[in-house]
Protein backbone atom coordinates (compact mmCIF):
# COMPACT_ATOMS: atom_id res chain seq x y z
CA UNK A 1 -36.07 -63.33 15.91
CA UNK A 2 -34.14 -61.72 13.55
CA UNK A 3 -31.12 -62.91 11.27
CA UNK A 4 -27.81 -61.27 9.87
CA UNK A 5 -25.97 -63.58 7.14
CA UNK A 6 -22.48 -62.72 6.13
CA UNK A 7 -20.64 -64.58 3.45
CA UNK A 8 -19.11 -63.91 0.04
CA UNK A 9 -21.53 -62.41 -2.06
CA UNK A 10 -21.66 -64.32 -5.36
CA UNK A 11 -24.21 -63.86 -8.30
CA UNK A 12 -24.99 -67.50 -9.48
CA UNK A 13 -25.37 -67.95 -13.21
CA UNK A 14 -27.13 -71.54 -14.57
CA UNK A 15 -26.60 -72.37 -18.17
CA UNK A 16 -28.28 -75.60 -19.54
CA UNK A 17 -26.39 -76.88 -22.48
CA UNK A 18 -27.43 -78.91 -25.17
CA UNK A 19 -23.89 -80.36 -25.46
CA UNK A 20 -19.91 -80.70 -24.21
CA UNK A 21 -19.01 -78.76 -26.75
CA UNK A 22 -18.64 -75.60 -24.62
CA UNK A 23 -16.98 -77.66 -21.56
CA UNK A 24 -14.52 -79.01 -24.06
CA UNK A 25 -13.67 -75.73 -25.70
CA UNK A 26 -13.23 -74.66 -22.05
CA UNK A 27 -11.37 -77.46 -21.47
CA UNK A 28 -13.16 -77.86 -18.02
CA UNK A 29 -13.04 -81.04 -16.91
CA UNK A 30 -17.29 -82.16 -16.34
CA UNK A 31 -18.33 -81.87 -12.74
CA UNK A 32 -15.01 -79.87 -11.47
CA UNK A 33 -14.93 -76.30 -9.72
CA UNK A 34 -12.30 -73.99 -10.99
CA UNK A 35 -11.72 -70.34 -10.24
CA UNK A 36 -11.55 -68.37 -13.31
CA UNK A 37 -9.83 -64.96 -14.28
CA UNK A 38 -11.59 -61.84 -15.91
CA UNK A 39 -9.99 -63.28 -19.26
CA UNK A 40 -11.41 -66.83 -18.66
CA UNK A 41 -14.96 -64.62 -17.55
CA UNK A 42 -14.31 -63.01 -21.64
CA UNK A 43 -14.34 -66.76 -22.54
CA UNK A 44 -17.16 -68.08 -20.99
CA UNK A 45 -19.65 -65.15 -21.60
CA UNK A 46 -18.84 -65.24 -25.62
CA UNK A 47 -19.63 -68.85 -25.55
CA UNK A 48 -22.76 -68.27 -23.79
CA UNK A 49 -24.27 -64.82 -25.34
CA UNK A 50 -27.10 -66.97 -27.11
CA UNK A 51 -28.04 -69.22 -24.84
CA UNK A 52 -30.59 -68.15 -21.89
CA UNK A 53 -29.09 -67.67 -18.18
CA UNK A 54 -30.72 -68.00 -14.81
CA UNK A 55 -29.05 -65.56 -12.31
CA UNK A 56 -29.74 -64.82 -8.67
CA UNK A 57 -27.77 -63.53 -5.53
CA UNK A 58 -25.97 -66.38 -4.54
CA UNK A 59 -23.30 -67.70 -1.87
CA UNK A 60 -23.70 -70.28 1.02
CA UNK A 61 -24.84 -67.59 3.80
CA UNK A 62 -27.35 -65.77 0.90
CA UNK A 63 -29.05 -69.06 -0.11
CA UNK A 64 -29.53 -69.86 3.61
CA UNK A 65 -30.78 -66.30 4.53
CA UNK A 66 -32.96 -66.27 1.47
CA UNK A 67 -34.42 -69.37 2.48
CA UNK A 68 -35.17 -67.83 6.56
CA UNK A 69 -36.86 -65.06 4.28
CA UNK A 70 -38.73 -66.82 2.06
CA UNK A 71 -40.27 -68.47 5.12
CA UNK A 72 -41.49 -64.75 7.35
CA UNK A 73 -37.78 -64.79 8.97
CA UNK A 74 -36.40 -60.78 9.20
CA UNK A 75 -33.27 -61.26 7.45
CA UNK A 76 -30.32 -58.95 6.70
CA UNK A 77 -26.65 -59.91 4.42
CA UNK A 78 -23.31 -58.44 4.51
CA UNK A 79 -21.20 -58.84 1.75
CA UNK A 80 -19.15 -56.82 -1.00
CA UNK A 81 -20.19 -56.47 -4.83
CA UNK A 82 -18.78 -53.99 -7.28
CA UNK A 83 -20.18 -51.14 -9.01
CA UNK A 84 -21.52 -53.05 -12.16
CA UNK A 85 -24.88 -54.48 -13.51
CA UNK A 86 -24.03 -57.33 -11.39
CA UNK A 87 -24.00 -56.14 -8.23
CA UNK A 88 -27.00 -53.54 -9.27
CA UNK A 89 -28.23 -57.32 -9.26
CA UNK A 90 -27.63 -58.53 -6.57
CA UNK A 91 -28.91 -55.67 -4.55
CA UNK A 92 -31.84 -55.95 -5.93
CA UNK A 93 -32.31 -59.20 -6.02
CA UNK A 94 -31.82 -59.27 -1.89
CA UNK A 95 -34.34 -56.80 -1.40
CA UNK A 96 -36.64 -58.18 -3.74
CA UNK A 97 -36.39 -61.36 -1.33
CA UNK A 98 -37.08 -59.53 1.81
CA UNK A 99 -33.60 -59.05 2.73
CA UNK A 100 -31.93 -56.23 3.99
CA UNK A 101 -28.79 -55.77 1.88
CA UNK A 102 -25.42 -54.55 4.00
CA UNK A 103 -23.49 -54.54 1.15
CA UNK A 104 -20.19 -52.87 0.51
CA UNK A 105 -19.48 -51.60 -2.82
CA UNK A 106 -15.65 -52.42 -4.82
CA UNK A 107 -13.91 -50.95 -7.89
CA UNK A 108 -13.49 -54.75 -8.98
CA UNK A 109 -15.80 -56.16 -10.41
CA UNK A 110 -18.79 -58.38 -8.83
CA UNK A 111 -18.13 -61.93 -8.18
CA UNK A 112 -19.75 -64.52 -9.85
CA UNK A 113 -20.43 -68.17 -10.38
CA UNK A 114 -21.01 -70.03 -13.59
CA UNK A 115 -23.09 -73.26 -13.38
CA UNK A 116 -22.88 -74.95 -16.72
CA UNK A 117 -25.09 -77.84 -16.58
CA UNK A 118 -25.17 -80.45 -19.24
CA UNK A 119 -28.07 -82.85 -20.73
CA UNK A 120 -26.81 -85.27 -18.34
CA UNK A 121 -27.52 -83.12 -15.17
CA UNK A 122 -23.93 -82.93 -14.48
CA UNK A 123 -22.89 -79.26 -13.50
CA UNK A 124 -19.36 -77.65 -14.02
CA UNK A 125 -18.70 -74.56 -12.15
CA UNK A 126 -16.67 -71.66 -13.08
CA UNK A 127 -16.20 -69.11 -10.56
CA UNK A 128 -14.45 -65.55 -10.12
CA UNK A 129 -14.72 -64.25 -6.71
CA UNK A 130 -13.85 -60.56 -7.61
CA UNK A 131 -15.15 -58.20 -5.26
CA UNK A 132 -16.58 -60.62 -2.50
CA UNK A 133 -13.70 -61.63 -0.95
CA UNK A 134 -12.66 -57.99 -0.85
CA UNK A 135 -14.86 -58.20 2.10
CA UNK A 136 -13.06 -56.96 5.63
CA UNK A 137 -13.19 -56.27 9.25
CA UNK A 138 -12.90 -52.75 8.62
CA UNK A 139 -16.58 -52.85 6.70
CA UNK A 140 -18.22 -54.30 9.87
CA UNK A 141 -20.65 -51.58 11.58
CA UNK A 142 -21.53 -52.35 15.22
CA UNK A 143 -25.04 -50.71 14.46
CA UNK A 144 -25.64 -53.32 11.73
CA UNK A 145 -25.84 -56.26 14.25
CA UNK A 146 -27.26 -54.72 16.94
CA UNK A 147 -30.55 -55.08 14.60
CA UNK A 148 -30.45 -58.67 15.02
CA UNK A 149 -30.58 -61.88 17.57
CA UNK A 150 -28.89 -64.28 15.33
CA UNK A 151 -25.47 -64.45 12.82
CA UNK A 152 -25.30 -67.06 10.02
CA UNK A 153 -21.76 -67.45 8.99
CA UNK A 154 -20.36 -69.60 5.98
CA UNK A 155 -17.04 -71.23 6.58
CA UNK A 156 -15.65 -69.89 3.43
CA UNK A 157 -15.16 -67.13 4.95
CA UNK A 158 -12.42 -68.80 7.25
CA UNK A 159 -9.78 -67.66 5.07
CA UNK A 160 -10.19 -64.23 6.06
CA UNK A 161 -9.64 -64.98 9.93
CA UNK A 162 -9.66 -60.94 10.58
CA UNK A 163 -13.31 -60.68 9.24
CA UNK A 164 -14.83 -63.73 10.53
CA UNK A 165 -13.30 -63.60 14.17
CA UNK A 166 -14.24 -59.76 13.93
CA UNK A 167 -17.71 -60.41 12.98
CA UNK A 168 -17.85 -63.32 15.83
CA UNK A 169 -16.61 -60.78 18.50
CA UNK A 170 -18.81 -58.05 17.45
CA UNK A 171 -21.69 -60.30 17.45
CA UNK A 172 -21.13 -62.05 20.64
CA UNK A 173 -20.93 -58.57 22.38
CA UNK A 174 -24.25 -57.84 21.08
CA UNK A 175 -25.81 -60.77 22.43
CA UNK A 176 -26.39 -62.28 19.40
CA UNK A 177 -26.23 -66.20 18.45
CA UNK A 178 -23.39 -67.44 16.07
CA UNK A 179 -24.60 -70.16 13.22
CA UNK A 180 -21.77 -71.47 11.27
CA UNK A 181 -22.24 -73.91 8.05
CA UNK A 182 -18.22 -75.91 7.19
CA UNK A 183 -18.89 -75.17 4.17
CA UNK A 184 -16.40 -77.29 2.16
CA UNK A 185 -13.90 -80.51 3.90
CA UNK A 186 -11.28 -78.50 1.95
CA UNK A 187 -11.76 -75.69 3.84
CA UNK A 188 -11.94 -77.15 6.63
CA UNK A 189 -8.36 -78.90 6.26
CA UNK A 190 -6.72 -76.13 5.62
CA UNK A 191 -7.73 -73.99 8.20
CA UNK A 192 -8.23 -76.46 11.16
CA UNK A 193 -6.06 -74.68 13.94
CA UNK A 194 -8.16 -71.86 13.29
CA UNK A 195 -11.20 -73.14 13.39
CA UNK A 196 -10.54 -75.58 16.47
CA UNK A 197 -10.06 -71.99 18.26
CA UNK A 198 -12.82 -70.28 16.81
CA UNK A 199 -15.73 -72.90 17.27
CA UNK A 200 -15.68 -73.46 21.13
CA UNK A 201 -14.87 -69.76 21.54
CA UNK A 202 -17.69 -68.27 19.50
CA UNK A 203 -20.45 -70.26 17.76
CA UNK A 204 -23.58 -71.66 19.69
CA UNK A 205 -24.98 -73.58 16.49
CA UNK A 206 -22.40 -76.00 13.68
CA UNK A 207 -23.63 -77.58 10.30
CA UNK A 208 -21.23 -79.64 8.77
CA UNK A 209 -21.76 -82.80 6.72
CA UNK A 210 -19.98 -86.06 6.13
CA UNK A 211 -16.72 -84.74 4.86
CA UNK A 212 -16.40 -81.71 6.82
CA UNK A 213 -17.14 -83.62 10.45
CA UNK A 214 -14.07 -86.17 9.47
CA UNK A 215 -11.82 -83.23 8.40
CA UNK A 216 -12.64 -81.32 11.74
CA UNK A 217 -12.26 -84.15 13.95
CA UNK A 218 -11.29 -86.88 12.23
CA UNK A 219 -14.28 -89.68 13.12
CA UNK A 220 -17.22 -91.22 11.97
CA UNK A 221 -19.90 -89.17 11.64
CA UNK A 222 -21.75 -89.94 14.84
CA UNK A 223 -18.04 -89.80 16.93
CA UNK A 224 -17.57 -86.49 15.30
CA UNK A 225 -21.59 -85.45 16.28
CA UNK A 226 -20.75 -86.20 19.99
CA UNK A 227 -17.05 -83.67 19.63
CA UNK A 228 -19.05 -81.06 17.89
CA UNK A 229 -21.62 -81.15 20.95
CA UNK A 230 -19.14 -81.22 23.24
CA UNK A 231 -18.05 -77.51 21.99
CA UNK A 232 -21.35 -76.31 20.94
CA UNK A 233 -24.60 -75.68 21.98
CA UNK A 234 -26.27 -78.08 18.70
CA UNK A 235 -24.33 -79.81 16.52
CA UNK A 236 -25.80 -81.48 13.15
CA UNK A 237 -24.36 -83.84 11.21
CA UNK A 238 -25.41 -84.30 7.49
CA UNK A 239 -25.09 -87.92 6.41
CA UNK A 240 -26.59 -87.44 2.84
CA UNK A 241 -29.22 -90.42 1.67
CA UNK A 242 -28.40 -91.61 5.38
CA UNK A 243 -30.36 -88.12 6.86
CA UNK A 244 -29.06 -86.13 9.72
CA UNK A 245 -27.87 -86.25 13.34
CA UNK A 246 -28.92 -83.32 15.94
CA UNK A 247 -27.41 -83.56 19.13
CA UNK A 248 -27.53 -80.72 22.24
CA UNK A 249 -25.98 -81.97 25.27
CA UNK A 250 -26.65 -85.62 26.08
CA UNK A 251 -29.57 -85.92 23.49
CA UNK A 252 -29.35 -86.94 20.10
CA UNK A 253 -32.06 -87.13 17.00
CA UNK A 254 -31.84 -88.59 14.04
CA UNK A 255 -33.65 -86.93 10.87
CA UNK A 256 -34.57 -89.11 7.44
CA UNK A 257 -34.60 -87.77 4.30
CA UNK A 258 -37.62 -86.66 2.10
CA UNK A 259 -37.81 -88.99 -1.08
CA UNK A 260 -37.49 -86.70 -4.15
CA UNK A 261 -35.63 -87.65 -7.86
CA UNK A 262 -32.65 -85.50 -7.25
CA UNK A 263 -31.87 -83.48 -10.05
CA UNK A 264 -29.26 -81.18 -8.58
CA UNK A 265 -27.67 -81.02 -4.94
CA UNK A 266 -26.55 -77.65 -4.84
CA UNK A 267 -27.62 -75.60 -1.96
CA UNK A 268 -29.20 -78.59 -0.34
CA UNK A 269 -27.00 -77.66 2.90
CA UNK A 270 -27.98 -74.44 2.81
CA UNK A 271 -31.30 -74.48 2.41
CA UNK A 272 -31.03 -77.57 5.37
CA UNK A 273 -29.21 -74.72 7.87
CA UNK A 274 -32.51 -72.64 6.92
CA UNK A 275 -35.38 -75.01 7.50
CA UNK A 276 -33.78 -75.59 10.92
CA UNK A 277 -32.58 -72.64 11.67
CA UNK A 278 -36.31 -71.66 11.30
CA UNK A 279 -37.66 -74.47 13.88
CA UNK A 280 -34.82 -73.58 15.98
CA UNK A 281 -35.90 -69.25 16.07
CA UNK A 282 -39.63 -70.63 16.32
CA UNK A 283 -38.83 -73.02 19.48
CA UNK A 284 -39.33 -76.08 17.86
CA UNK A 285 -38.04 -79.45 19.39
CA UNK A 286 -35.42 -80.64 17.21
CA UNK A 287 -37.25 -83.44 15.48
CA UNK A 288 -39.04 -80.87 14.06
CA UNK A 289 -36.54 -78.41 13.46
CA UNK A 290 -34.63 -81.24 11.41
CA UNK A 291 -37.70 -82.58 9.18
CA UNK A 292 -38.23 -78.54 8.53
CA UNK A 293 -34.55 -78.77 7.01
CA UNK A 294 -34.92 -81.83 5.47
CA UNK A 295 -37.99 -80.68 3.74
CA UNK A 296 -36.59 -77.50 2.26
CA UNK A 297 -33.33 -79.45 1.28
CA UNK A 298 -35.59 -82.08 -0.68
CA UNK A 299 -37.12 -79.10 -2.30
CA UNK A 300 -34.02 -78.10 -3.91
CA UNK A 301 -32.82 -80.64 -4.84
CA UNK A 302 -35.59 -81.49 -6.90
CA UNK A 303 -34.84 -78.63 -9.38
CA UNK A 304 -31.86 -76.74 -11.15
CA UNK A 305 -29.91 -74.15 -8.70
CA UNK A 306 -29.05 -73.13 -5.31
CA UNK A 307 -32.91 -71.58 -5.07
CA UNK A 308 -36.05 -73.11 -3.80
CA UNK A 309 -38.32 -71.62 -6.98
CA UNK A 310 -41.09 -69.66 -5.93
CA UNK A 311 -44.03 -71.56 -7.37
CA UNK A 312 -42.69 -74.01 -4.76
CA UNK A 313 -43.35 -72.11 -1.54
CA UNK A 314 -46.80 -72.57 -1.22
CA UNK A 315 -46.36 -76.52 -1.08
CA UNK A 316 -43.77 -75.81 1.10
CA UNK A 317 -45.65 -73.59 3.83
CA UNK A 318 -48.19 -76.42 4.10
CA UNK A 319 -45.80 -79.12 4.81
CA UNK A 320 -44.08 -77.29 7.53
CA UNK A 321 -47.58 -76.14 8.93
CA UNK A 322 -48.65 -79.61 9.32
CA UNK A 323 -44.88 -80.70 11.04
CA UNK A 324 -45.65 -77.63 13.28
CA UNK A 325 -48.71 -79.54 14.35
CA UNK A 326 -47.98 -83.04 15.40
């Protein structure tokens, strides 16, 4: 099967510091997510110009389609970059993945997303959306998803509710599946209403951890499993160093965690929805499909960024060839 991601095309930028200094001349508060301004951008990159960057196409759906690609999965994005070295970028960076890049092109400039990470492994983000959330229903082409079986939404994108029910109704008359990842418990809150229409109506397969099950329904995570079942075709519930919790129907699984050192826990979800999402499109039972997930999210997390690294994959490949087997 084939997949189609759509979420808000960010470039991710890592920075290892040797100190607080920057953070403090920033006055960003360690470990806190702020948007940022193009003068605040100004800021940031003069600080920076002499230390060494990682970049790479980012955003919740992109690190979860990257991951489907990364593992033989036919995967295509829609998002919106501007016309700038960064979006040149991110273009290329898709298609050097395997992915096939939809992606709208803006005036403003590309959004992006400072990680500044200090000794301590403590990472302070710094974000400026720009261009992706410049992303509308008008930009959605019918002949896009009718390439596709599946649709991988990020929840972020609830606070366009034009765009994502658009891309929900256009996908469901294609035939396709609907995949949607919370995102954030902030998110969430804020747009509940919406989303309590949107999720029984449309989507066929929910992520959502801890925080975002209680903000949705308001229960324990295995109360708020059983709810999300109820209007889903498979629910999971990420429980952090406690696992995850599949449930379809009346049955219910419960996945462990892979023991790694944790060095950074970004993108762990994402690269979760992928592993599973890749049992899921290869008819695995869920046990599987969870310990696929579980393995890719203990993979990142075992390293800097929202990217499994490539000299990982190989390691990978055999792990997952060996849970295809028993």
């Amino acid at each position: 099967m084939r997949v189609l991601g759509i979420g808000n095309a960010l470039v991710d930028i890592l920075i290892q510091l040797e100190n607080d200094t920057v953070l403090n001349y920033l006055d960003y508060p360690k470990g806190s997510m702020q948007l940022i301004d193009l003068s605040k951008i100004a800021d940031v990159t003069e600080l920076i110009k002499n230390i060494p960057v990682i970049m790479a196409s980012g955003g919740s759906a992109a690190n979860t389609i990257h991951g489907l690609a990364r593992l033989g999965i036919s995967c295509g994005f829609i998002g919106k970059v501007g016309k700038d070295e960064l979006g040149d970028f991110y273009i290329n960076d898709l298609k050097e993945a395997g992915v096939k890049a939809y992606l709208e092109q803006s005036k403003t400039v590309t959004g992006r997303s400072y990680a500044l990470i200090t000794p301590d492994s403590e990472r302070t983000f710094a974000t400026y959306l720009g261009a992706a959330v410049e992303l509308n229903a008008e930009d959605l082409k019918k002949s896009v998803f009718s390439n596709y079986e599946m649709l991988h939404i990020e929840g972020y994108l609830v606070q366009n509710p034009l765009l994502i029910e658009m891309a929900m109704q256009i996908a469901k008359k294609e035939g396709l599946l609907i995949s949607l990842d919370l995102a954030s418990f902030n998110v969430v809150e804020s747009n509940l209403t919406f989303l309590k229409k949107i999720v029984p109506e449309y989507v066929d397969i929910v992520f959502a951890n801890e925080e975002e099950a209680r903000a949705y329904t308001g229960k324990t995570p295995s109360d708020a499993l059983k709810e999300l079942a109820a209007q889903v075709k498979i629910a999971i519930v990420k429980t952090g160093k406690k696992g995850s919790m599949i449930r379809s129907g009346s049955v219910e699984t419960t996945i462990q965690i892979k023991p790694v050192i944790a060095v950074d826990t970004t993108g762990a979800g994402d690269q979760y929805a992928a592993g599973f999402l890749y049992g899921y499109l290869n008819h695995l039972d869920f046990h599987k499909c969870g310990e696929i997930g579980s393995t890719l999210a203990a993979s990142v997390i075992s390293t800097y960024g929202a990217r499994i690294p490539e000299k990982s994959w190989p390691e990978i490949i055999q792990k997952i060839d060996r849970i295809h087997q028993y």
